[in-house]
PDB file of N, CA and C in Angstrom:
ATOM      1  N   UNK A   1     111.989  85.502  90.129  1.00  0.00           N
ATOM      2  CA  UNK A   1     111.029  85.894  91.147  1.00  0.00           C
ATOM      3  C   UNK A   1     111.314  85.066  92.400  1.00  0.00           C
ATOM      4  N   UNK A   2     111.537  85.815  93.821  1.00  0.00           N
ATOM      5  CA  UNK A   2     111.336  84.874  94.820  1.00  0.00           C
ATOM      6  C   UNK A   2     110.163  85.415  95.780  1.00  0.00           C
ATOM      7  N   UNK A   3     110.360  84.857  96.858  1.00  0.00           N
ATOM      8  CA  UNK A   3     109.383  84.731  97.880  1.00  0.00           C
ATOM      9  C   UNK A   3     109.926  86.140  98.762  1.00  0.00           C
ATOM     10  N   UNK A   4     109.048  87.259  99.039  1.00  0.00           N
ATOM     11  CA  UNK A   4     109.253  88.484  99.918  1.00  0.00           C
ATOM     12  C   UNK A   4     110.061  88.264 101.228  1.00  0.00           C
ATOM     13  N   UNK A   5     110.980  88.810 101.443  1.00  0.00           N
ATOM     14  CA  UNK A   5     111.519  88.874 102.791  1.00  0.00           C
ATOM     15  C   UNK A   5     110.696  89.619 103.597  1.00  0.00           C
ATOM     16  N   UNK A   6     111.250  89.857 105.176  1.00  0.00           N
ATOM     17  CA  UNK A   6     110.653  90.925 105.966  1.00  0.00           C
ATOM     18  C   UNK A   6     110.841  92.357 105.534  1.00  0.00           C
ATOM     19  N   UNK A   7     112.118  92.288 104.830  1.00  0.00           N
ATOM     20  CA  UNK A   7     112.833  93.230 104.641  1.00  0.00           C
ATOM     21  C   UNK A   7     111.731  93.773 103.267  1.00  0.00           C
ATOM     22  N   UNK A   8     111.268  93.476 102.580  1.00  0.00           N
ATOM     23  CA  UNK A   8     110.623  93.476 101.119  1.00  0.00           C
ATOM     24  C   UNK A   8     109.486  93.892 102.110  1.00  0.00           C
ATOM     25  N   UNK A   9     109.075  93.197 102.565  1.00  0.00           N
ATOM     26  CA  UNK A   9     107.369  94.065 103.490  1.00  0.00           C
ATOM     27  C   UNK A   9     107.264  95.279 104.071  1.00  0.00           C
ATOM     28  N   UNK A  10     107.918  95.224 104.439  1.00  0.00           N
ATOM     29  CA  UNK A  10     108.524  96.696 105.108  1.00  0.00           C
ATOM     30  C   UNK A  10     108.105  98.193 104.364  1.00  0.00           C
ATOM     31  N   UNK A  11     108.286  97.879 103.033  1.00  0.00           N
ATOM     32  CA  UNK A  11     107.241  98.988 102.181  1.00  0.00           C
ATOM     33  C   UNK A  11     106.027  98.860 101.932  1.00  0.00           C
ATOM     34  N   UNK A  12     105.216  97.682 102.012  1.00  0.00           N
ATOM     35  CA  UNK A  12     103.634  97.818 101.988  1.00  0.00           C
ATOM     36  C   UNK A  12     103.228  97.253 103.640  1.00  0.00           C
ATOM     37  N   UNK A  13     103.935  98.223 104.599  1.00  0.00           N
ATOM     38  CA  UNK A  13     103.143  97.651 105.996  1.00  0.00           C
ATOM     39  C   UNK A  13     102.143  97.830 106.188  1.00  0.00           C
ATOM     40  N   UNK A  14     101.450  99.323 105.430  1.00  0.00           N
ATOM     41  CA  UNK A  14     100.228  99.667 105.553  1.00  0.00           C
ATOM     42  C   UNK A  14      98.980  98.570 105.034  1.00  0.00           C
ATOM     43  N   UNK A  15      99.646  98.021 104.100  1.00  0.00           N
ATOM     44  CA  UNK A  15      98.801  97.012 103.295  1.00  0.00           C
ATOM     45  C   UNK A  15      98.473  95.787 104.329  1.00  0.00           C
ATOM     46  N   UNK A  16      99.877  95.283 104.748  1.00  0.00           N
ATOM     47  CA  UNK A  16      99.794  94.300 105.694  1.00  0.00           C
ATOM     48  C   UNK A  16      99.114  94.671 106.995  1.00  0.00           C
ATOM     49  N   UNK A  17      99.357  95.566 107.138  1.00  0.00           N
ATOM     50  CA  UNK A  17      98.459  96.033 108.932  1.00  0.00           C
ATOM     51  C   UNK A  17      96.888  95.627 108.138  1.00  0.00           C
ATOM     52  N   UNK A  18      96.546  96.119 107.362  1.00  0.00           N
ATOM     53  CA  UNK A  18      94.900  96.036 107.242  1.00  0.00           C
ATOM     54  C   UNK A  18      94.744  94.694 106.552  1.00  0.00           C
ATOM     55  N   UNK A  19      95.568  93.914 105.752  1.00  0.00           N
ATOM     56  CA  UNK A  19      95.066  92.196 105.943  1.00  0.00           C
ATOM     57  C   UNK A  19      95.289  91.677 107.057  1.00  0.00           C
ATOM     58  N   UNK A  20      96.409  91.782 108.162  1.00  0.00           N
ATOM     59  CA  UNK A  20      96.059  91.048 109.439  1.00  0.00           C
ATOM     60  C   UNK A  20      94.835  91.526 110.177  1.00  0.00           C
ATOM     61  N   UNK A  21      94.289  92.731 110.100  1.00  0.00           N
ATOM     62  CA  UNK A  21      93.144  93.267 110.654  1.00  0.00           C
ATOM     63  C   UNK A  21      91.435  92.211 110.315  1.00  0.00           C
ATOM     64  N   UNK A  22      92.030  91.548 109.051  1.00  0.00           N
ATOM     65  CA  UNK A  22      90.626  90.751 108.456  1.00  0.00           C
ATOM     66  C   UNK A  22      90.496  89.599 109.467  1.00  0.00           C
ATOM     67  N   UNK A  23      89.511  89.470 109.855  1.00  0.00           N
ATOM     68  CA  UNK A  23      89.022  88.551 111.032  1.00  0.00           C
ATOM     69  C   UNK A  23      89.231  86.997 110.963  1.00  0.00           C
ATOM     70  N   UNK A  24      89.421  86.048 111.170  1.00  0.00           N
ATOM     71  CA  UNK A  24      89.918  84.772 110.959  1.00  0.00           C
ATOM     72  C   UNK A  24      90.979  84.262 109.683  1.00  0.00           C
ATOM     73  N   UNK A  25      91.923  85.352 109.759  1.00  0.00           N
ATOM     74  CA  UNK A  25      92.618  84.871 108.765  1.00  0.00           C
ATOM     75  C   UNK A  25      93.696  85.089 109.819  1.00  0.00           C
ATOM     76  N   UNK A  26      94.909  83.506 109.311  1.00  0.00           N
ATOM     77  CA  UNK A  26      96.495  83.806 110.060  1.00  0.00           C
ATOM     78  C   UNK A  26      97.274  84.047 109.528  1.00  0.00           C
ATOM     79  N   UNK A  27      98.235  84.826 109.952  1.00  0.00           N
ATOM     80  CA  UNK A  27      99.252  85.098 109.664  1.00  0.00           C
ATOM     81  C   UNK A  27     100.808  84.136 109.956  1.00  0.00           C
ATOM     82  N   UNK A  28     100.869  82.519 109.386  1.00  0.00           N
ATOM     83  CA  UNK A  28     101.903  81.959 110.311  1.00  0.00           C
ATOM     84  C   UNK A  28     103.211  82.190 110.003  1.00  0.00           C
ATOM     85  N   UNK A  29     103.413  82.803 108.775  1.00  0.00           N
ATOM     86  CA  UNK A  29     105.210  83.979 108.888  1.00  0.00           C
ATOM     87  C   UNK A  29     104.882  85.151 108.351  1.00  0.00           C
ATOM     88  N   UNK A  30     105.624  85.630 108.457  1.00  0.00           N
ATOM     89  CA  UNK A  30     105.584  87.607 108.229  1.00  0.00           C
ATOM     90  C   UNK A  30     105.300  87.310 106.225  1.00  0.00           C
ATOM     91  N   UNK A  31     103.647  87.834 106.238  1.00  0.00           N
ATOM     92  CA  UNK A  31     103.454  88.196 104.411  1.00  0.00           C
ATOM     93  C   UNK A  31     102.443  86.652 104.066  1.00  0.00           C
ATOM     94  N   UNK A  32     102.622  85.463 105.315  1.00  0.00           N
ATOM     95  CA  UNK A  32     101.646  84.283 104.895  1.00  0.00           C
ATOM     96  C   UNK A  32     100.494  84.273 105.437  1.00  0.00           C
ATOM     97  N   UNK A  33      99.533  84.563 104.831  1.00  0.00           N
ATOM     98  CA  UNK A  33      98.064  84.398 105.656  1.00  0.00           C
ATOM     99  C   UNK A  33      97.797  83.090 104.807  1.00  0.00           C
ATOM    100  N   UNK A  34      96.678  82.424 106.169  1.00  0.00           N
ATOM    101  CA  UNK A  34      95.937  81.089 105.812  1.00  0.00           C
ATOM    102  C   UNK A  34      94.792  81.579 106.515  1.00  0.00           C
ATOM    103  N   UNK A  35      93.599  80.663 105.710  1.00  0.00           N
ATOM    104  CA  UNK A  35      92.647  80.628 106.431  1.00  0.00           C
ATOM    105  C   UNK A  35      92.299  79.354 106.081  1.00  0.00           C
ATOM    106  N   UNK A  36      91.235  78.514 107.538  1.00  0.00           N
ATOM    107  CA  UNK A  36      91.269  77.492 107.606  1.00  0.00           C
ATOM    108  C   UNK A  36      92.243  76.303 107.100  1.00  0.00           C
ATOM    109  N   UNK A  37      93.426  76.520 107.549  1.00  0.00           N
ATOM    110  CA  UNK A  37      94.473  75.442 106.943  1.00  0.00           C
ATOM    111  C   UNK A  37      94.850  75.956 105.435  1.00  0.00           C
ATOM    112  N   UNK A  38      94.398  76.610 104.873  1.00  0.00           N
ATOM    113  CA  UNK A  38      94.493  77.040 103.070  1.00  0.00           C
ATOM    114  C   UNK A  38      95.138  78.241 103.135  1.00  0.00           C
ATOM    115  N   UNK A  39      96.489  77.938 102.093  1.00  0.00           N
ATOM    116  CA  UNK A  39      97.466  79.977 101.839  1.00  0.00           C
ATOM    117  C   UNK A  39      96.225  80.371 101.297  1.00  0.00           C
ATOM    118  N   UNK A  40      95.997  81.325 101.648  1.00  0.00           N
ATOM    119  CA  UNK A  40      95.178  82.389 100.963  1.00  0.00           C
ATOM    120  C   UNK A  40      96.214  83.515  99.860  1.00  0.00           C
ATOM    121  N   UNK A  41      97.336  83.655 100.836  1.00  0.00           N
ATOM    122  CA  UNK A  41      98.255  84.954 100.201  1.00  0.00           C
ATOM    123  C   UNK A  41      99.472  85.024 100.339  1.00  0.00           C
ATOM    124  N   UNK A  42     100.732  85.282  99.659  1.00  0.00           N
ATOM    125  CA  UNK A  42     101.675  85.738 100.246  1.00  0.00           C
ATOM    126  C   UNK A  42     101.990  86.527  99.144  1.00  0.00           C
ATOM    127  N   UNK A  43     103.575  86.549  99.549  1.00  0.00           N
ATOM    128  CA  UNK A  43     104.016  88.270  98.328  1.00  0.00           C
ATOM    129  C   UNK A  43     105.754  87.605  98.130  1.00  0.00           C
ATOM    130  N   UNK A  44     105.769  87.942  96.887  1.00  0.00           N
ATOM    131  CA  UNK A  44     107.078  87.677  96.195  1.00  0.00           C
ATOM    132  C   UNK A  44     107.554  88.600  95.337  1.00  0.00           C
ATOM    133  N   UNK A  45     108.699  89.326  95.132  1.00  0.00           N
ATOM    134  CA  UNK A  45     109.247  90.004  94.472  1.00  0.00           C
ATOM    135  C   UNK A  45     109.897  89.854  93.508  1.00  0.00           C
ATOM    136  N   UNK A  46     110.156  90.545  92.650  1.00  0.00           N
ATOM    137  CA  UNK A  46     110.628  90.331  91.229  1.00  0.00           C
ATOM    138  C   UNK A  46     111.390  92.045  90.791  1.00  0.00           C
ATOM    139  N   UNK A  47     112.502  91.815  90.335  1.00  0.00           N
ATOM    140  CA  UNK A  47     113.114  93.807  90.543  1.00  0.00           C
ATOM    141  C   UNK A  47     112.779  94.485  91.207  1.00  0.00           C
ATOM    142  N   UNK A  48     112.403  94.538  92.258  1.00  0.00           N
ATOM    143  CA  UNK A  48     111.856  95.455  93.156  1.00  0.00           C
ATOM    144  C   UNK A  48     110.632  95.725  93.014  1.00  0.00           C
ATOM    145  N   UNK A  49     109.953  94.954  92.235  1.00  0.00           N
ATOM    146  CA  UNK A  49     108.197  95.197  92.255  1.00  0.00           C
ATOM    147  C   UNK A  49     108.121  94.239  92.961  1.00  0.00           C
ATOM    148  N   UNK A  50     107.098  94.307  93.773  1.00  0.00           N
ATOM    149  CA  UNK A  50     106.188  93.404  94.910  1.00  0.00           C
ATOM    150  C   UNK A  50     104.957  92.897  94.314  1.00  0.00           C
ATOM    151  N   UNK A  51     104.516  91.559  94.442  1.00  0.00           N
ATOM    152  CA  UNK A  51     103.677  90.772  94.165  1.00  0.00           C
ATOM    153  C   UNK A  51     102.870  89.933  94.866  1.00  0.00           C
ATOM    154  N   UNK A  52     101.072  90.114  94.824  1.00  0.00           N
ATOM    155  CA  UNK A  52     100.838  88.867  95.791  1.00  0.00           C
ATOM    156  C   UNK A  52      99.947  88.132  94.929  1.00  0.00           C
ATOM    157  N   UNK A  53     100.204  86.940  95.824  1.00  0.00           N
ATOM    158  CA  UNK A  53      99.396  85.670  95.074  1.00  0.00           C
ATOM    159  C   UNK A  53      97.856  85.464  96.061  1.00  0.00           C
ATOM    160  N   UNK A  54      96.938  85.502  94.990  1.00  0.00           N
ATOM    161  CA  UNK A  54      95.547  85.583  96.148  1.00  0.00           C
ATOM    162  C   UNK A  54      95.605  84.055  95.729  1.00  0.00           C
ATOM    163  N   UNK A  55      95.286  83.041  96.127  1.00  0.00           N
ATOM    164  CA  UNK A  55      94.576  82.280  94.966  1.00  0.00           C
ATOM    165  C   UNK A  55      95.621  81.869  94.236  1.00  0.00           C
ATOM    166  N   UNK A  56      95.305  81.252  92.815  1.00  0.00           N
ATOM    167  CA  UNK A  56      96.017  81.052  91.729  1.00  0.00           C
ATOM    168  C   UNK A  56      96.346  82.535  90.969  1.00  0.00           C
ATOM    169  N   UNK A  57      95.960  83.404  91.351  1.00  0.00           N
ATOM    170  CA  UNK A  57      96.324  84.885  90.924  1.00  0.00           C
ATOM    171  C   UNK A  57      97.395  85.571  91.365  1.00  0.00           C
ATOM    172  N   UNK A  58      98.115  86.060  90.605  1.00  0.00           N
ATOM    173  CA  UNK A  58      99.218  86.518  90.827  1.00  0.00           C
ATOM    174  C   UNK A  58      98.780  88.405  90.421  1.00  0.00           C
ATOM    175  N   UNK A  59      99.272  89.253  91.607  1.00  0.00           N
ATOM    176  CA  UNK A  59      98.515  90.869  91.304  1.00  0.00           C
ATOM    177  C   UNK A  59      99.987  91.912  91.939  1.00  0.00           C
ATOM    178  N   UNK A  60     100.173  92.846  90.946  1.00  0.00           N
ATOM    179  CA  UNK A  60     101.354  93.691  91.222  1.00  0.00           C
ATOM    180  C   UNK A  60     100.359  94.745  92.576  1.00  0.00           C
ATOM    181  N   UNK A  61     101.867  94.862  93.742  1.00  0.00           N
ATOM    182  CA  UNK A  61     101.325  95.653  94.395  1.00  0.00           C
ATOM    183  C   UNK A  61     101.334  97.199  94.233  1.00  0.00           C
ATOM    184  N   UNK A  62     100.162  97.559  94.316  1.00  0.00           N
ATOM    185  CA  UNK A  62     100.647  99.184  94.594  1.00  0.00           C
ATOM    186  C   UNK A  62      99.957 100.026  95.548  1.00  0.00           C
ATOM    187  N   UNK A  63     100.228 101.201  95.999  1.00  0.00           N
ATOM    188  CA  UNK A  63      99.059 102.057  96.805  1.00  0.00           C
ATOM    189  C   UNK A  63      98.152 101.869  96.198  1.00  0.00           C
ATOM    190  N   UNK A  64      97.496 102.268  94.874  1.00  0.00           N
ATOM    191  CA  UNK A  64      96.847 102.490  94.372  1.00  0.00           C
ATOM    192  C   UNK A  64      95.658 101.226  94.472  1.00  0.00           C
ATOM    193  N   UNK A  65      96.231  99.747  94.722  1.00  0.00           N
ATOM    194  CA  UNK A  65      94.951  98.777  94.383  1.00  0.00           C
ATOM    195  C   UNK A  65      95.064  98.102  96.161  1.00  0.00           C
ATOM    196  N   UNK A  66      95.333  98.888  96.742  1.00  0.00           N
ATOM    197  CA  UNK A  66      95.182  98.182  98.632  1.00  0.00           C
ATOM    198  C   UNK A  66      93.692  97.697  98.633  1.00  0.00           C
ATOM    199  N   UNK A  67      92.775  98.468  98.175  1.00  0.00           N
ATOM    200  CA  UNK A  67      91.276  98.187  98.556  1.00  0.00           C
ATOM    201  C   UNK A  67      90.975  96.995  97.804  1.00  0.00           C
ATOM    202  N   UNK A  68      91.449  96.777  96.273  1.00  0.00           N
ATOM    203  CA  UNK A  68      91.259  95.619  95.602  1.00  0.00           C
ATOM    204  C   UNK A  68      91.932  94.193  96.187  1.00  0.00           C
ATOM    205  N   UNK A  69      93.070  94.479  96.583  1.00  0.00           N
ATOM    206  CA  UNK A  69      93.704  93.176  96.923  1.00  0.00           C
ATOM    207  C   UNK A  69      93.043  92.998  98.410  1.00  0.00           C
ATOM    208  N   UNK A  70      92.141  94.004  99.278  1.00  0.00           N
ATOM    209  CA  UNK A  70      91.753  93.203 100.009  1.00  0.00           C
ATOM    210  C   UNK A  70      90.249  92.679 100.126  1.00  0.00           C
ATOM    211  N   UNK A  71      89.884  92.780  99.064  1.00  0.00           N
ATOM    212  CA  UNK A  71      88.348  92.328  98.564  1.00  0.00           C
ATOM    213  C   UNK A  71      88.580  91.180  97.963  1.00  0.00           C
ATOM    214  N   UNK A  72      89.714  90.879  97.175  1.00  0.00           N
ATOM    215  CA  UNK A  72      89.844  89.751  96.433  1.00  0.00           C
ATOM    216  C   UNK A  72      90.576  88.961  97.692  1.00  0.00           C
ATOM    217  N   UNK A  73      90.873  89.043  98.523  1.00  0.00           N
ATOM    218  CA  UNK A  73      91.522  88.144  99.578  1.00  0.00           C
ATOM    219  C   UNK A  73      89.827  87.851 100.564  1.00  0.00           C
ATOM    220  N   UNK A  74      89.133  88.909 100.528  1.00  0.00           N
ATOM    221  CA  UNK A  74      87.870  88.528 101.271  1.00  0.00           C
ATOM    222  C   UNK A  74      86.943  87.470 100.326  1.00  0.00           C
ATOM    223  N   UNK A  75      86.719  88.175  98.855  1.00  0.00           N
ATOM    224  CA  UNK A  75      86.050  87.238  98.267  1.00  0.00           C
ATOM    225  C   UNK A  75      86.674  85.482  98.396  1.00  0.00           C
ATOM    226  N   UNK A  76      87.801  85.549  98.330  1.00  0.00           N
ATOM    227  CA  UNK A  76      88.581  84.140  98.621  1.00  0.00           C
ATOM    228  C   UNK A  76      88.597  83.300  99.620  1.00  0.00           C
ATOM    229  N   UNK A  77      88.332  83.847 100.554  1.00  0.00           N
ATOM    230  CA  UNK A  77      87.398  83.392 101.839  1.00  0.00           C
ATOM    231  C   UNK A  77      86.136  82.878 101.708  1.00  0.00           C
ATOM    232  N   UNK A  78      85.624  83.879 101.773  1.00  0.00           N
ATOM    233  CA  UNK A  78      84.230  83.299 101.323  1.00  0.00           C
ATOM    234  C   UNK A  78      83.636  82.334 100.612  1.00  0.00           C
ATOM    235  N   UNK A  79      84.258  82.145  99.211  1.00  0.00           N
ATOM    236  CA  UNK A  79      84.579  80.692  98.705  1.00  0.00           C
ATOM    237  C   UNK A  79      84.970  79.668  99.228  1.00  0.00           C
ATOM    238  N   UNK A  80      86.057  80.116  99.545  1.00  0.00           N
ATOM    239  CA  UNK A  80      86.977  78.908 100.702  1.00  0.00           C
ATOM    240  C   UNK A  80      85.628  78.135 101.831  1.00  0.00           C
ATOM    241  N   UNK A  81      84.536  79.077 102.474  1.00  0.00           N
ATOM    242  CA  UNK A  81      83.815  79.391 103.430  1.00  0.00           C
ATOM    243  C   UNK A  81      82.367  78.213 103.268  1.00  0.00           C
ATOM    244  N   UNK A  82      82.522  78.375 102.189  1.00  0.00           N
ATOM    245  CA  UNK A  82      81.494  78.374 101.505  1.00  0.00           C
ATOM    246  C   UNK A  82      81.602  76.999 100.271  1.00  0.00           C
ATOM    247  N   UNK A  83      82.816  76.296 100.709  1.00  0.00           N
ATOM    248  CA  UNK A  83      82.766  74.807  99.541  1.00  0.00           C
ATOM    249  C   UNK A  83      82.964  75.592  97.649  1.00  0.00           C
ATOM    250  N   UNK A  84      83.657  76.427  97.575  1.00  0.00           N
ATOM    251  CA  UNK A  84      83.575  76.928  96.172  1.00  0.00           C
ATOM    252  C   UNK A  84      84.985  77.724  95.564  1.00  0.00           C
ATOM    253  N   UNK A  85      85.730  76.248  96.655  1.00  0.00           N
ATOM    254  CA  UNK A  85      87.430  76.948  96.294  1.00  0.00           C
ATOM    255  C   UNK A  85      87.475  76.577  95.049  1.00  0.00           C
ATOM    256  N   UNK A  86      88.334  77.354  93.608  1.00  0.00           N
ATOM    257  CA  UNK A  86      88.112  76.440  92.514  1.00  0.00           C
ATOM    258  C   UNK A  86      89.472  76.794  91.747  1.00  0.00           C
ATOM    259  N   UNK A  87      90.248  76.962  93.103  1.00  0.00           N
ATOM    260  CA  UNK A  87      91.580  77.145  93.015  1.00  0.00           C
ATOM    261  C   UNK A  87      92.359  75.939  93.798  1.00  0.00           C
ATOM    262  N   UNK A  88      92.107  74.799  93.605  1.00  0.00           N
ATOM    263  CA  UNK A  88      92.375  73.849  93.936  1.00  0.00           C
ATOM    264  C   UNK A  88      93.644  73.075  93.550  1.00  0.00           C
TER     265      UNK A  88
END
């Protein structure tokens, strides 16, 4: 397993357009969001399946779970937000 290129993002842009869209979260390389100083996410590949890490969670990407991976990246915030990171 490594760490996603640009080139590897390039098939879930749709995914990525709507996590950079989430409001105080950064993006400081193509696929790394932080919020407040903390990775929240990035994506690593493995055979050509795509993977992101919310958290200590590791979740296969697909069309099918866009809405989940970005609830679990919001709920992770909010924790973060909120003193109840427990992914430490």
């Amino acid at each position: 397993m490594r760490h996603a290129t640009v080139e590897d993002l390039i098939y879930i842009n749709d995914l990525l357009s709507r996590i950079r869209s989430i409001e105080k979260l950064r993006e400081k390389n193509p696929g790394h969001f932080y919020f407040h100083g903390k990775n929240i996410a990035h994506f690593h590949v493995d055979n050509s399946i795509i993977y992101i890490d919310i958290g200590n969670e590791r979740i296969k990407v697909t069309k099918f779970n866009y809405d989940d991976i970005l609830y679990k990246i919001k709920n992770y915030m909010y924790l973060i937000e909120n003193g109840h990171d427990f992914n430490k």
